[in-house]
N, C-alpha and C. Protein backbone atom coordinates (compact mmCIF):
# COMPACT_ATOMS: atom_id res chain seq x y z
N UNK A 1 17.05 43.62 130.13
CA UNK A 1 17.88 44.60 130.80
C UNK A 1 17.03 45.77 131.28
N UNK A 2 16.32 45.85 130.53
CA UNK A 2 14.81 47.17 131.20
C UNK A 2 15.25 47.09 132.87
N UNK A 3 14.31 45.67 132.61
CA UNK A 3 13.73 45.40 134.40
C UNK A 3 14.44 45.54 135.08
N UNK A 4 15.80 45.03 134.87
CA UNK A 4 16.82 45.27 135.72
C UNK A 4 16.94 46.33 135.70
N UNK A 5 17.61 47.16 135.50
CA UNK A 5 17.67 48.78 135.06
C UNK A 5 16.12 49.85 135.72
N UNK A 6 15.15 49.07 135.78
CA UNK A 6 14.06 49.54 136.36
C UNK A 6 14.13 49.42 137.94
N UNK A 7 14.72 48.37 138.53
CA UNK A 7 14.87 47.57 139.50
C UNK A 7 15.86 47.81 140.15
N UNK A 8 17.19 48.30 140.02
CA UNK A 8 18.43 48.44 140.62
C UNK A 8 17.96 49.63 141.43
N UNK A 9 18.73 49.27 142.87
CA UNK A 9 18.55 50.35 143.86
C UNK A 9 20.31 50.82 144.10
N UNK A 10 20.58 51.88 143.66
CA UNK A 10 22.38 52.02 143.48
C UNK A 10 22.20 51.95 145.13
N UNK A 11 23.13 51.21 145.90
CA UNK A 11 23.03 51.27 147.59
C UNK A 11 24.00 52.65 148.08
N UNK A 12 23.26 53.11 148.96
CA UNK A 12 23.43 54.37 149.41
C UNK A 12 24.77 54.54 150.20
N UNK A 13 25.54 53.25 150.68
CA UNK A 13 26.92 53.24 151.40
C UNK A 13 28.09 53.43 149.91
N UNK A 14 27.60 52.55 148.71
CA UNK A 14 28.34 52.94 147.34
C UNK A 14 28.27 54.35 147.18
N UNK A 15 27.44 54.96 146.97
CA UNK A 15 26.94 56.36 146.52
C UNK A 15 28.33 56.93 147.47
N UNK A 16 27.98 57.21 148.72
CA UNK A 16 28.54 57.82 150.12
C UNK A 16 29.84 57.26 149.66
N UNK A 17 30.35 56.29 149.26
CA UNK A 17 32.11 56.20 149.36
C UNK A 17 32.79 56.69 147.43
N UNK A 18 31.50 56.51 146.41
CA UNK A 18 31.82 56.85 145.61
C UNK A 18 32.31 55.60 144.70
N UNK A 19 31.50 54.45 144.95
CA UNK A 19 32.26 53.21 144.33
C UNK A 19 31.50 52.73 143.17
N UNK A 20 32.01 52.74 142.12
CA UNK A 20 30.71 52.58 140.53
C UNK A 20 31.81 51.14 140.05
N UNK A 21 31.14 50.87 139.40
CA UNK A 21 31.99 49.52 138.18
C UNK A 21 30.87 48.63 137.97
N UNK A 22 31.19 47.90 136.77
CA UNK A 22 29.99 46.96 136.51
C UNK A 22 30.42 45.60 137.21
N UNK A 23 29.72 44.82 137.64
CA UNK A 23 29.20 43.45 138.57
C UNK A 23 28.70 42.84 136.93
N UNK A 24 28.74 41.95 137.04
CA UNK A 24 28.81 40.66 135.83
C UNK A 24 28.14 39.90 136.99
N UNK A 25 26.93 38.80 136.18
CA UNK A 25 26.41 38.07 136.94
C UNK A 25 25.99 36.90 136.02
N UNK A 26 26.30 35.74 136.60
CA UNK A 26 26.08 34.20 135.54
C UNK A 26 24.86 34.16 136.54
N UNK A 27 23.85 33.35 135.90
CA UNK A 27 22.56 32.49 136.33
C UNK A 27 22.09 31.61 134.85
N UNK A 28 21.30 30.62 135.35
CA UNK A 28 20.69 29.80 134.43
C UNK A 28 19.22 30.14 134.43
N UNK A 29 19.26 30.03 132.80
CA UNK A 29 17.50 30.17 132.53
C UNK A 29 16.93 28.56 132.48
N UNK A 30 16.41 27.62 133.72
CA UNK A 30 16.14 26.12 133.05
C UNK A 30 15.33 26.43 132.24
N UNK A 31 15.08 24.65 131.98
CA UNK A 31 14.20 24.46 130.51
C UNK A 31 12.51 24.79 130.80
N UNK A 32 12.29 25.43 131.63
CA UNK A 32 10.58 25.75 132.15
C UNK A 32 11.17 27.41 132.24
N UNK A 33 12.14 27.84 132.10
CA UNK A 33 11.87 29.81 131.95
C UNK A 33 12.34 30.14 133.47
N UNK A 34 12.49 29.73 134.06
CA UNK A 34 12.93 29.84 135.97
C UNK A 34 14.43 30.41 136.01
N UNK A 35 14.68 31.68 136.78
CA UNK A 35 16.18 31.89 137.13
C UNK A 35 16.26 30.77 137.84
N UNK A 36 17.92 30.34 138.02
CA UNK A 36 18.12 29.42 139.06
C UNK A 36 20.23 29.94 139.01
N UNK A 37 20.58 29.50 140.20
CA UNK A 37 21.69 29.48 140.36
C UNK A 37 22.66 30.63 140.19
N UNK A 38 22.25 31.63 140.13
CA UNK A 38 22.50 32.87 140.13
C UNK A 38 23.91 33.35 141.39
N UNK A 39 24.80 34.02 140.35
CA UNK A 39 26.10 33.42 141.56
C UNK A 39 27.13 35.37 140.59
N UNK A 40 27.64 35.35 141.55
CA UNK A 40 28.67 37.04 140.60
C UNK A 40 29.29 36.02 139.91
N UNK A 41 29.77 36.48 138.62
CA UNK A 41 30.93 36.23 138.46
C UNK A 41 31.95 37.02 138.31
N UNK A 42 32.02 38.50 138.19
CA UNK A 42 33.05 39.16 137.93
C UNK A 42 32.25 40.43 139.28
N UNK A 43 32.80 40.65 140.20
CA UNK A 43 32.05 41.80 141.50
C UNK A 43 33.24 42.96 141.52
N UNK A 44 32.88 43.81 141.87
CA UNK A 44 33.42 45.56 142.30
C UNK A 44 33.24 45.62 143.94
N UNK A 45 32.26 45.49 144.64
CA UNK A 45 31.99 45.88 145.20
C UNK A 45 30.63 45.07 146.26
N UNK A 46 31.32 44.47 147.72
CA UNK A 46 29.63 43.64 148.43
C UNK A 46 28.24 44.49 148.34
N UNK A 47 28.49 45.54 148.14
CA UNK A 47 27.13 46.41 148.30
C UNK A 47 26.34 46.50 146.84
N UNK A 48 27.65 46.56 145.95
CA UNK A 48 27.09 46.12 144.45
C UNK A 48 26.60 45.25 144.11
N UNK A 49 27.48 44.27 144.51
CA UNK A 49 27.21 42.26 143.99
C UNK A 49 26.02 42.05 144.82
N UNK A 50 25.96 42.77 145.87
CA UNK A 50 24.60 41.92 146.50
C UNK A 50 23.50 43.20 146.03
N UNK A 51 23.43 43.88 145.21
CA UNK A 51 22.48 44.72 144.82
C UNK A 51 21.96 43.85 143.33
N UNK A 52 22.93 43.58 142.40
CA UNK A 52 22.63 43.38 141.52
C UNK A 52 22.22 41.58 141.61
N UNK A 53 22.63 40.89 142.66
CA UNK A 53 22.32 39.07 142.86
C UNK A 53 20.79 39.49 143.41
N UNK A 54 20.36 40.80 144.20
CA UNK A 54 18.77 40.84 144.72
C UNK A 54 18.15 40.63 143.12
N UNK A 55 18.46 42.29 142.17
CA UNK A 55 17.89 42.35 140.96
C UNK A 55 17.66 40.60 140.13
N UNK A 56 18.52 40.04 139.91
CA UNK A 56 18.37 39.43 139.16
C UNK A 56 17.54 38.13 139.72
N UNK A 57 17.63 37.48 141.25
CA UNK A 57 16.95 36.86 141.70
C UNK A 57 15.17 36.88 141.31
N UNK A 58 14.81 38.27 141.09
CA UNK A 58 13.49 38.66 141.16
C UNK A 58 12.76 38.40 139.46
N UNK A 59 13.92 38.78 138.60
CA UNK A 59 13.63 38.27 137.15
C UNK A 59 12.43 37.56 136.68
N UNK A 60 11.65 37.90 136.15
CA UNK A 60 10.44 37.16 135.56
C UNK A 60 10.81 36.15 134.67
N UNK A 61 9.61 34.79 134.83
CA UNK A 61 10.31 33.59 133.57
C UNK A 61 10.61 34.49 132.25
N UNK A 62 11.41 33.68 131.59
CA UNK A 62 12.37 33.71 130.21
C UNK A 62 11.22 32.63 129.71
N UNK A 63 11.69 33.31 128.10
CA UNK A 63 11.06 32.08 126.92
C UNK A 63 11.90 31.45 127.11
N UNK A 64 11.15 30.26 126.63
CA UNK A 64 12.51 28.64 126.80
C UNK A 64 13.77 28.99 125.56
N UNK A 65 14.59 28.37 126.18
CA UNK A 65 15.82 27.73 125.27
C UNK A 65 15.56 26.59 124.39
N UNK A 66 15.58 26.46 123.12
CA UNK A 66 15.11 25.85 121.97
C UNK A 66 16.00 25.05 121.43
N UNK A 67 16.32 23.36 121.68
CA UNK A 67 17.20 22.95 120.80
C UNK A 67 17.09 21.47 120.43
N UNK A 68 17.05 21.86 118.97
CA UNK A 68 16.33 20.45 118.71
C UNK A 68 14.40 20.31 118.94
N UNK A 69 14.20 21.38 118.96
CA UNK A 69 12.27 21.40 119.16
C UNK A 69 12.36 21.00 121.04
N UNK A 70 13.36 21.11 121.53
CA UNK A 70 12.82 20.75 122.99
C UNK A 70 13.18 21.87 123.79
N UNK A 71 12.98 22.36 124.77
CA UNK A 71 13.54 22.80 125.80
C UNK A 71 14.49 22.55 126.65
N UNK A 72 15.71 23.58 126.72
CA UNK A 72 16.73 23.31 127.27
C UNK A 72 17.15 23.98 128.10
N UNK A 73 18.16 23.87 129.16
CA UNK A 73 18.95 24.82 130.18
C UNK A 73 19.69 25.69 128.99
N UNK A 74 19.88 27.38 129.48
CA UNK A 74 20.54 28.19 129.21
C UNK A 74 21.18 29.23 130.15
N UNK A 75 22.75 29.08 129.86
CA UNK A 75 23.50 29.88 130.48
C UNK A 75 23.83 31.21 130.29
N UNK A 76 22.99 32.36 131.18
CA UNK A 76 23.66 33.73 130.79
C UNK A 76 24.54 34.44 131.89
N UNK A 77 24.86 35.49 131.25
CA UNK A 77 25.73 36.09 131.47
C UNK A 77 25.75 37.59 131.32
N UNK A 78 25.15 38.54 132.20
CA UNK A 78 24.90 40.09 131.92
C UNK A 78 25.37 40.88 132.71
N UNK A 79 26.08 41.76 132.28
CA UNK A 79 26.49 42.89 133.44
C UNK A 79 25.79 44.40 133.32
N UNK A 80 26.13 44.49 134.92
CA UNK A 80 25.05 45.52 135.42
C UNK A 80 26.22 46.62 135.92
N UNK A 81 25.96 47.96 135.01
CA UNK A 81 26.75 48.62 135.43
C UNK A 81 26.19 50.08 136.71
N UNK A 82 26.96 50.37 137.35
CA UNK A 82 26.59 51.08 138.48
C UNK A 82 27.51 52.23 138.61
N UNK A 83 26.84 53.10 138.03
CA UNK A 83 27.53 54.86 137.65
C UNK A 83 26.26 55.76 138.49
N UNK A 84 26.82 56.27 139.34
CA UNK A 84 26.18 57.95 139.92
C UNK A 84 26.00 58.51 138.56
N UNK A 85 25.16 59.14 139.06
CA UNK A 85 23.79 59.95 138.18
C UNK A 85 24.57 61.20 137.97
């Protein structure tokens, strides 16, 4: 959550109309550490959802998902909240 949080650019048409709420976003971590499939699932706002689908696209690999000693697909789920300063 750092990076993200390091990374979010609040978009300047939100700011200007005054529109905050958190954007929820599903993506998969596959079994090699790779975002993939990255989709809103819960949005406020197009200027939000597509602020926070840039952030998370950019995500550095993840440690693997562990099950059974192998590597597996894992499904998350994090929301990004977007409050004026």
């Amino acid at each position: 959550m750092q990076f993200v949080y390091q990374n979010i650019k609040y978009p300047d048409m939100a700011i200007e109309n005054d529109i905050q709420g958190t954007v929820t976003i599903r993506f998969l971590v596959n079994k090699y550490g790779k975002v993939e499939q990255v989709s809103v699932y819960r949005g406020v706002d197009p200027f939000l959802d597509a602020e926070a689908l840039r952030v998370i696209k950019i995500l550095l690999d993840f440690e693997l998902g562990i099950h059974n000693s192998r590597p597996v697909n894992v499904w998350m789920t994090i929301p990004i909240v977007f409050k004026p300063q």
